[in-house]
Protein backbone atom coordinates (compact mmCIF):
# COMPACT_ATOMS: atom_id res chain seq x y z
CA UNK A 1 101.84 97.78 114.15
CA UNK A 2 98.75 96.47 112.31
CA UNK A 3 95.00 96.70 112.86
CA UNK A 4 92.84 94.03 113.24
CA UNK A 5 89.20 94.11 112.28
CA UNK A 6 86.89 92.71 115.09
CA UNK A 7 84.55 91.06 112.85
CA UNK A 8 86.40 89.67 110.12
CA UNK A 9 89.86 89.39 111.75
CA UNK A 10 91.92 90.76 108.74
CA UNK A 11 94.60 92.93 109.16
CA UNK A 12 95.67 96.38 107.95
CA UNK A 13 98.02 98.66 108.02
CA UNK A 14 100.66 99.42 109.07
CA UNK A 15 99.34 101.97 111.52
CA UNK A 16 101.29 104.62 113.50
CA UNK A 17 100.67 105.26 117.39
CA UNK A 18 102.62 106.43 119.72
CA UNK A 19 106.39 104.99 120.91
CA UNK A 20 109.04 104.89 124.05
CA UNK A 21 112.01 103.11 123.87
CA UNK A 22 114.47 101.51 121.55
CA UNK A 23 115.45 98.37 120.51
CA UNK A 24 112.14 96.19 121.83
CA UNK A 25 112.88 93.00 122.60
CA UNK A 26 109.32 91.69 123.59
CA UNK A 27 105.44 92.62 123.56
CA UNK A 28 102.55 90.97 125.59
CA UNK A 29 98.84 92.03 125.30
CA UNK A 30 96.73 91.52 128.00
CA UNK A 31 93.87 88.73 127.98
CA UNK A 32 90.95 91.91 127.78
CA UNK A 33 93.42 93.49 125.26
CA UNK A 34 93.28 96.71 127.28
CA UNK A 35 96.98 96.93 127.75
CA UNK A 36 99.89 96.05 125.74
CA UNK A 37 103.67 96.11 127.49
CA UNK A 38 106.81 96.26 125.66
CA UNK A 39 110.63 95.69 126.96
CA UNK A 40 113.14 98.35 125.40
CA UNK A 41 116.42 96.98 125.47
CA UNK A 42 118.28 100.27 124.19
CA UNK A 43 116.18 102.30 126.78
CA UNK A 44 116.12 99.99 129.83
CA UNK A 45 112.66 100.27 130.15
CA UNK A 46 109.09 98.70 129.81
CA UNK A 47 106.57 100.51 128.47
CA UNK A 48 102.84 100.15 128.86
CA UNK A 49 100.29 101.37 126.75
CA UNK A 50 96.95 101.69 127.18
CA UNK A 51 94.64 99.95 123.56
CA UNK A 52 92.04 102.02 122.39
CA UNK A 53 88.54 99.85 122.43
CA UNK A 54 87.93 100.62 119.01
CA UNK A 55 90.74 100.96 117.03
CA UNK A 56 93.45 98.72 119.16
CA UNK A 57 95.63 101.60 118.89
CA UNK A 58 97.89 102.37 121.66
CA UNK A 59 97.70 105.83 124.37
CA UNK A 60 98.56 106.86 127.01
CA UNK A 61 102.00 105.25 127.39
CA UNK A 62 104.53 105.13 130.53
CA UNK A 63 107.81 103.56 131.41
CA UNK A 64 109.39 101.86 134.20
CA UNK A 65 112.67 101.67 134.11
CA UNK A 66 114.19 98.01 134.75
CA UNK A 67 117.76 97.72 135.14
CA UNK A 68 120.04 96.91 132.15
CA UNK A 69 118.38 95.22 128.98
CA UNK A 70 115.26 93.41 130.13
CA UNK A 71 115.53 90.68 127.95
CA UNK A 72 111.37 89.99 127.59
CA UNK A 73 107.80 91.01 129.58
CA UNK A 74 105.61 88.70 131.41
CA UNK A 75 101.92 89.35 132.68
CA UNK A 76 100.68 87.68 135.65
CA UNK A 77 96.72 87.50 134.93
């Protein structure tokens, strides 16, 4: 995962935060970039994490489980 700086745009990192689940398959951010969800093939799951207003770093994650191997995550905005 990389940072981006709000006023310039660049990126750094890599950067560490928190993880759930294996094998991801697919990430969305939400349109406020509040929330990021990823599918986790290996683990069946989605996870969603909550972005730190600062940083962009994720917290605060939870899963929902989803049947076998969700393939890819879609927001409805």
């Amino acid at each position: 995962m990389f940072q981006v700086d709000g006023p310039t745009g660049l990126l750094s990192g890599p950067v560490t935060g928190p993880t759930i689940g294996t094998n991801p398959t697919s990430v969305v951010v939400a349109p406020q970039g509040k929330f990021a969800c990823i599918a986790n093939n290996g683990d069946n799951n989605v996870a969603a994490y909550q972005l730190r207003e600062i940083t962009g770093l994720p917290s605060r994650a939870i899963t929902q489980p989803t049947g076998q191997g969700p393939p890819m995550v879609v927001l409805s905005c």
